[in-house]
C-alpha atoms as a PDB file:
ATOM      1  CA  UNK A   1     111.012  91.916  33.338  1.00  0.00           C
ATOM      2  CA  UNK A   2     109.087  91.261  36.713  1.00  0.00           C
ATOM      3  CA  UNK A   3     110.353  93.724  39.325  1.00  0.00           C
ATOM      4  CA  UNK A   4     111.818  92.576  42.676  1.00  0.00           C
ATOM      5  CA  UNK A   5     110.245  92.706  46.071  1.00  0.00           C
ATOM      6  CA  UNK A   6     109.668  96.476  46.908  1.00  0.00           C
ATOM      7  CA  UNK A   7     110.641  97.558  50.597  1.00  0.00           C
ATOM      8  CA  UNK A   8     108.494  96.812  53.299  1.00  0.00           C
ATOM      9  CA  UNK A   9     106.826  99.418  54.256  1.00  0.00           C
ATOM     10  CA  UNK A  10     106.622 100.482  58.386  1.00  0.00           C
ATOM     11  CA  UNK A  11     103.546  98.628  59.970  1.00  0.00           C
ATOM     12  CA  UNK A  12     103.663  95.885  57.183  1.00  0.00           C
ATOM     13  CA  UNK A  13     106.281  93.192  58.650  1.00  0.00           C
ATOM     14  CA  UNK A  14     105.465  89.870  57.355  1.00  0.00           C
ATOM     15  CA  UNK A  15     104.332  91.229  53.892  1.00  0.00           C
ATOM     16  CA  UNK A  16     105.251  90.234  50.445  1.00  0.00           C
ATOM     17  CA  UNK A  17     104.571  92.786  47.582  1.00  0.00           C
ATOM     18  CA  UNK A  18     105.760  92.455  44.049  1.00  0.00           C
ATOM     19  CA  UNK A  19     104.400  93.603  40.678  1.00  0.00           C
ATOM     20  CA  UNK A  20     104.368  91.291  36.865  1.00  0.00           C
ATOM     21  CA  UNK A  21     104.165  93.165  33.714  1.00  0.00           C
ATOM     22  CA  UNK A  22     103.819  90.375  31.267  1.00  0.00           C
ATOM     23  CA  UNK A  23     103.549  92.499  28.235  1.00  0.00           C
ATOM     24  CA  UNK A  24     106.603  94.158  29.308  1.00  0.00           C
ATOM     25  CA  UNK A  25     108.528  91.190  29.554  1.00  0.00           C
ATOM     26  CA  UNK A  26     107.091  90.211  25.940  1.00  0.00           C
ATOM     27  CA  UNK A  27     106.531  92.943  24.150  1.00  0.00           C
ATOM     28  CA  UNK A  28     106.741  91.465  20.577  1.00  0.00           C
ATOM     29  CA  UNK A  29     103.282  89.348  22.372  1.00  0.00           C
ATOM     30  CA  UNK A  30     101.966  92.331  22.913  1.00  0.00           C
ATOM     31  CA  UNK A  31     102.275  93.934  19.350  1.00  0.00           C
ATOM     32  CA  UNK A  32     100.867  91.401  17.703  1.00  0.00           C
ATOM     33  CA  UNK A  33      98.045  91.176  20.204  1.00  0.00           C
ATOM     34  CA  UNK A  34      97.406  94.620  20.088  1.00  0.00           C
ATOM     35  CA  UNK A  35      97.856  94.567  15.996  1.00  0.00           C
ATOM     36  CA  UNK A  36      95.328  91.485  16.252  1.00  0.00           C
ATOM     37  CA  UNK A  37      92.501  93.279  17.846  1.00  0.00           C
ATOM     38  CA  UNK A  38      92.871  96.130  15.305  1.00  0.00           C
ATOM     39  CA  UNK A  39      92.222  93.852  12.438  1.00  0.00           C
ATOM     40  CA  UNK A  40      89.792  92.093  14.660  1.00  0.00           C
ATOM     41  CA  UNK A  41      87.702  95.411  14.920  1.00  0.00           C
ATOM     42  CA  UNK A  42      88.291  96.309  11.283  1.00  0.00           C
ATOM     43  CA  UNK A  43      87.254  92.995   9.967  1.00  0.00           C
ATOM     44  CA  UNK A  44      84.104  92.944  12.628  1.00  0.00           C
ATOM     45  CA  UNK A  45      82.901  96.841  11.684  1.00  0.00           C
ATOM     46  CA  UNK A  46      83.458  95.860   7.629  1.00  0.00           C
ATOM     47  CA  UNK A  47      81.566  92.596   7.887  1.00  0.00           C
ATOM     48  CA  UNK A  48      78.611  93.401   9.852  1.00  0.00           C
ATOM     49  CA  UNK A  49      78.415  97.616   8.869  1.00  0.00           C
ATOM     50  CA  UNK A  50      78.657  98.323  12.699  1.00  0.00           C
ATOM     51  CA  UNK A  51      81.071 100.671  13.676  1.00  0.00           C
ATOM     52  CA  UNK A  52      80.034 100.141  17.276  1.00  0.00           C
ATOM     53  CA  UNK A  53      80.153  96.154  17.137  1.00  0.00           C
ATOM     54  CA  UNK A  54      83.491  96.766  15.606  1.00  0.00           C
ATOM     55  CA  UNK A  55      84.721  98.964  18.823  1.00  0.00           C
ATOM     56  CA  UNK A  56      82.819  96.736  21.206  1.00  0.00           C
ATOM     57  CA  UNK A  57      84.376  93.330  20.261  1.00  0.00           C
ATOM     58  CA  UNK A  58      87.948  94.370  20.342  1.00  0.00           C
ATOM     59  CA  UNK A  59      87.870  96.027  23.841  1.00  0.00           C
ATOM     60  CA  UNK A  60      85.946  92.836  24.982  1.00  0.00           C
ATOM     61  CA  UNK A  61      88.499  90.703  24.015  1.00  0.00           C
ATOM     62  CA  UNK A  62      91.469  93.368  25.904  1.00  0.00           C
ATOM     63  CA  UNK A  63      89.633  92.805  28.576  1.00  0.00           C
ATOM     64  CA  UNK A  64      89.602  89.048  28.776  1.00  0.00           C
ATOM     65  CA  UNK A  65      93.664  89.955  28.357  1.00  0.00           C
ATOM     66  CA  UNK A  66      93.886  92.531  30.377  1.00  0.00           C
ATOM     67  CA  UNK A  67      96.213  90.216  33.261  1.00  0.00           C
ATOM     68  CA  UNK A  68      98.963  90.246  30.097  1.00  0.00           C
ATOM     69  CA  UNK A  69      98.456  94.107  29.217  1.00  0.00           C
ATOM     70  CA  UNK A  70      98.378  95.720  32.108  1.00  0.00           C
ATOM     71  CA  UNK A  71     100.964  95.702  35.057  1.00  0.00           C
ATOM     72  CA  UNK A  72      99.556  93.616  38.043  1.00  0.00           C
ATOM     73  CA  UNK A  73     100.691  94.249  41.623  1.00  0.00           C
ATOM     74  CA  UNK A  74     100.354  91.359  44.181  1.00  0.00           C
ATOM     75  CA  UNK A  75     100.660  91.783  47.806  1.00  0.00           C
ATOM     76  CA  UNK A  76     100.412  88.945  50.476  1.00  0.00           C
ATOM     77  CA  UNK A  77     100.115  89.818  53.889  1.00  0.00           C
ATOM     78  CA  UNK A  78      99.445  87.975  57.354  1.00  0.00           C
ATOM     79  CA  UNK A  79      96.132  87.725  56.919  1.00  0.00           C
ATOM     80  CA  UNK A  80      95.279  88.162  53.262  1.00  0.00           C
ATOM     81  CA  UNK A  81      96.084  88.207  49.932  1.00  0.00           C
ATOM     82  CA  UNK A  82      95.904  91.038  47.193  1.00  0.00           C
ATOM     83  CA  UNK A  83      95.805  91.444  43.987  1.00  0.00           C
ATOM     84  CA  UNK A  84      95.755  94.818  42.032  1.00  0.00           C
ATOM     85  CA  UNK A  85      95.109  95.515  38.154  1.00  0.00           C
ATOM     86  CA  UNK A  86      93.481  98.206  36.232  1.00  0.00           C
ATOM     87  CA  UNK A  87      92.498 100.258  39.658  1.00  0.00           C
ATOM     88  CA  UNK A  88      91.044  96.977  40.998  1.00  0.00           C
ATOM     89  CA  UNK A  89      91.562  95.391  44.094  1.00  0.00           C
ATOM     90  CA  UNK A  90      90.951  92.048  44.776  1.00  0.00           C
ATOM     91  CA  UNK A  91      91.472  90.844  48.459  1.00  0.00           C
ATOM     92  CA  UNK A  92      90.979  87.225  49.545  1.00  0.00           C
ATOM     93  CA  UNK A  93      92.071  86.287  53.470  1.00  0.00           C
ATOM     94  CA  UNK A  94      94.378  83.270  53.471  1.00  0.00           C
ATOM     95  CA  UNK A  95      91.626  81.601  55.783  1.00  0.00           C
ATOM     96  CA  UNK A  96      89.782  80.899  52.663  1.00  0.00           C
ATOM     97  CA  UNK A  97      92.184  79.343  50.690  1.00  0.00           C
ATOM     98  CA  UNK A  98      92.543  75.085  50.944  1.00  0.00           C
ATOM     99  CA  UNK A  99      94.967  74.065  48.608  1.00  0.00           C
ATOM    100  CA  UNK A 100      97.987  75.653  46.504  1.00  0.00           C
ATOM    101  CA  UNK A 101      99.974  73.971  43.044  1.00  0.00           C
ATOM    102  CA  UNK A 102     102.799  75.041  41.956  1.00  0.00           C
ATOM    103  CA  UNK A 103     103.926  75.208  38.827  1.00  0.00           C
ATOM    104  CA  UNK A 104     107.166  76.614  36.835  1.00  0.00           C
ATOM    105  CA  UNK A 105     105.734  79.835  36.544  1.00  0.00           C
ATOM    106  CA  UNK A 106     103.878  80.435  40.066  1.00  0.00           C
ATOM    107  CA  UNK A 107     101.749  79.216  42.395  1.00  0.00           C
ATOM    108  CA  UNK A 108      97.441  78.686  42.276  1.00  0.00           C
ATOM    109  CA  UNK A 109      95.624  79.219  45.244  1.00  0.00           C
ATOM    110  CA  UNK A 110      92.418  77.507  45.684  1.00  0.00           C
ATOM    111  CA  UNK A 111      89.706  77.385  47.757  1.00  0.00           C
ATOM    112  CA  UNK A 112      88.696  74.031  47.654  1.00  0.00           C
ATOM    113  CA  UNK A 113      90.631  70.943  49.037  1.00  0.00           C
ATOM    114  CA  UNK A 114      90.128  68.851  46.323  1.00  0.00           C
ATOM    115  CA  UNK A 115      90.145  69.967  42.497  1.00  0.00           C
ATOM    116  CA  UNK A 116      86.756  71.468  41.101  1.00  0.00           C
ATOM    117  CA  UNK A 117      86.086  73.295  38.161  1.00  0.00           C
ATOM    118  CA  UNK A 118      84.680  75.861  39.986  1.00  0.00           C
ATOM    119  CA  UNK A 119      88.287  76.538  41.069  1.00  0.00           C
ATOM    120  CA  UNK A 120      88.988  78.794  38.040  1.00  0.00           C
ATOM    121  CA  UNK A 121      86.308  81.198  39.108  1.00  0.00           C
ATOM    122  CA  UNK A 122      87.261  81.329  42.762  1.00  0.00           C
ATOM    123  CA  UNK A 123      91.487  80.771  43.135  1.00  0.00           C
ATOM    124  CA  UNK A 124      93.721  83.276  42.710  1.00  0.00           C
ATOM    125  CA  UNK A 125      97.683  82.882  40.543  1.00  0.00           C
ATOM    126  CA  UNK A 126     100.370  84.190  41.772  1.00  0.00           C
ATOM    127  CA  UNK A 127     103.595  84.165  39.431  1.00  0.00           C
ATOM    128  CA  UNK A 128     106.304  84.221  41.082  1.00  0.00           C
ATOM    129  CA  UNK A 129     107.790  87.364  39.485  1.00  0.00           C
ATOM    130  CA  UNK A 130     111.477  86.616  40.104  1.00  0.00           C
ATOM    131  CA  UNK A 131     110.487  85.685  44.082  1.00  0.00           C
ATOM    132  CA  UNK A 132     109.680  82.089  43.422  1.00  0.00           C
ATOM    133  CA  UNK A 133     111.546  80.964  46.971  1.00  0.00           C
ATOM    134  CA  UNK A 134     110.047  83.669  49.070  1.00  0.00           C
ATOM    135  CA  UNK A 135     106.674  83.602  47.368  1.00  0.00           C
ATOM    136  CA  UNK A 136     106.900  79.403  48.319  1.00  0.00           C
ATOM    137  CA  UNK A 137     107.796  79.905  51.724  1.00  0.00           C
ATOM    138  CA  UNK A 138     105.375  82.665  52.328  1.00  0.00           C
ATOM    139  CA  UNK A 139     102.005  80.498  50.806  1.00  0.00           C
ATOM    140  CA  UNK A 140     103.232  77.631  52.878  1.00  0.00           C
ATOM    141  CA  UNK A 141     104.084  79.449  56.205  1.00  0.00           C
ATOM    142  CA  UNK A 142     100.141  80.263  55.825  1.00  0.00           C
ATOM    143  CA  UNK A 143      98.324  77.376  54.557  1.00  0.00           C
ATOM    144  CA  UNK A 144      97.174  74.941  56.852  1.00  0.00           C
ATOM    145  CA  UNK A 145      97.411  72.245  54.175  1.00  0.00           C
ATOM    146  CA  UNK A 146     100.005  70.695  51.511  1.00  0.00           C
ATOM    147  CA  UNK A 147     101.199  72.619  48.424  1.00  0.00           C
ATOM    148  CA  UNK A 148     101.250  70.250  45.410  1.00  0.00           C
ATOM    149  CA  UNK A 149     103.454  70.139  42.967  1.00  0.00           C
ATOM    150  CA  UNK A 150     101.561  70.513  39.851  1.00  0.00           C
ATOM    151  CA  UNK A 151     104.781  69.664  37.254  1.00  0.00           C
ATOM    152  CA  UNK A 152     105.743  71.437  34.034  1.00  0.00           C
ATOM    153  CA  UNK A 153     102.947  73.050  32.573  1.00  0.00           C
ATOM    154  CA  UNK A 154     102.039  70.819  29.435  1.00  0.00           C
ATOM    155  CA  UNK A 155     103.318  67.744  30.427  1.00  0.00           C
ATOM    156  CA  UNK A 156     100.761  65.830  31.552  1.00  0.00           C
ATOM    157  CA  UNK A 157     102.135  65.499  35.398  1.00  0.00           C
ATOM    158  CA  UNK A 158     100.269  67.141  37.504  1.00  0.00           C
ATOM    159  CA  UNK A 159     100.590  66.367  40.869  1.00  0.00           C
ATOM    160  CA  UNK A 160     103.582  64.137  40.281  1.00  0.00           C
ATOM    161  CA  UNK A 161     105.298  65.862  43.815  1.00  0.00           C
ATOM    162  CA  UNK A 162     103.890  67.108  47.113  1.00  0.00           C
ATOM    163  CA  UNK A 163     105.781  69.505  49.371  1.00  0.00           C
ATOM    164  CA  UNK A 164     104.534  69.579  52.586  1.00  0.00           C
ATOM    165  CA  UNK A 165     103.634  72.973  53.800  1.00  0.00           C
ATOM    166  CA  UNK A 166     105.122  74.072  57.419  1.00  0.00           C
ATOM    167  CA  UNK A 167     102.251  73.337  59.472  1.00  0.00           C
ATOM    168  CA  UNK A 168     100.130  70.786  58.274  1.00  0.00           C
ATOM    169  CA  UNK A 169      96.874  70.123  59.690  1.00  0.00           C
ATOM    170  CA  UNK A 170      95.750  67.482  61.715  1.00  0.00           C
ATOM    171  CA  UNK A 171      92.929  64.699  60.490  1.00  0.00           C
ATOM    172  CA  UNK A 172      93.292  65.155  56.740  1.00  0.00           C
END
């Protein structure tokens, strides 16, 4: 289960912090994933005669699902936004971000004002983690733009909603 907001720390007012440990929250998911990648490297390794292909291929794949693995720590602040998993930190200053969705399950920041595929590569999710309200009102006390309401997640309507953030901008 995703575990609540932590405690602000002194000299942080205004921050957010909260951590998601999907494969905790899902842990049957995560047996069989784990389970799959075994037979994944057993079958690879057997079929080609490469023990190393057959080591390789599996721990490519954990790392394309490494988000679900391992426990991810966000933390939004006045001026930026982090993101920590595996001993990585990503930063990215609110002043870069356009444009945020939301869906059931969390919000996607983006840096472009309209939708692009290169979007993907360059927004960052936040779940909500059991803080969807504050997580909202903290995205839209800092973007200078609307948040869209992106709908269910599979149901064809995206963008059916908008929610105007707090301070929208001017000339858009």
């Amino acid at each position: 289960m995703a575990e609540p907001e932590r405690s602000v720390p002194p000299g942080a007012a205004g921050s957010l912090e909260w951590s998601v440990w999907p494969a905790r929250e899902k842990p049957w998911a995560a047996a069989v994933l784990l389970a799959s990648l075994v037979v994944l490297g057993v079958v690879i390794a057997h079929g080609t005669g490469d023990r190393v292909l057959g080591v390789a291929a599996p721990l490519f794949v954990l790392g394309s699902v490494g988000s679900f693995i391992a426990k991810t720590e966000y933390r939004l602040t006045p001026d930026a936004i982090e993101v920590r998993t595996l001993g990585v930190v990503r930063t990215r200053p609110w002043a870069e971000m356009r444009r945020a969705t939301l869906d059931r399950n969390g919000v996607f920041l983006s840096p472009f004002e309209k939708r692009s595929w290169l979007e993907a590569y360059r927004g960052v999710r936040l779940p909500f983690g059991g803080n969807r309200d504050r997580v909202v009102a903290f995205v839209e006390s800092k973007l200078k733009t609307s948040v869209e309401d992106g709908g269910e997640p599979g149901s064809g309507r995206r963008g059916q909603g908008r929610r105007k953030a707090s301070a929208p901008s001017a000339g858009r």
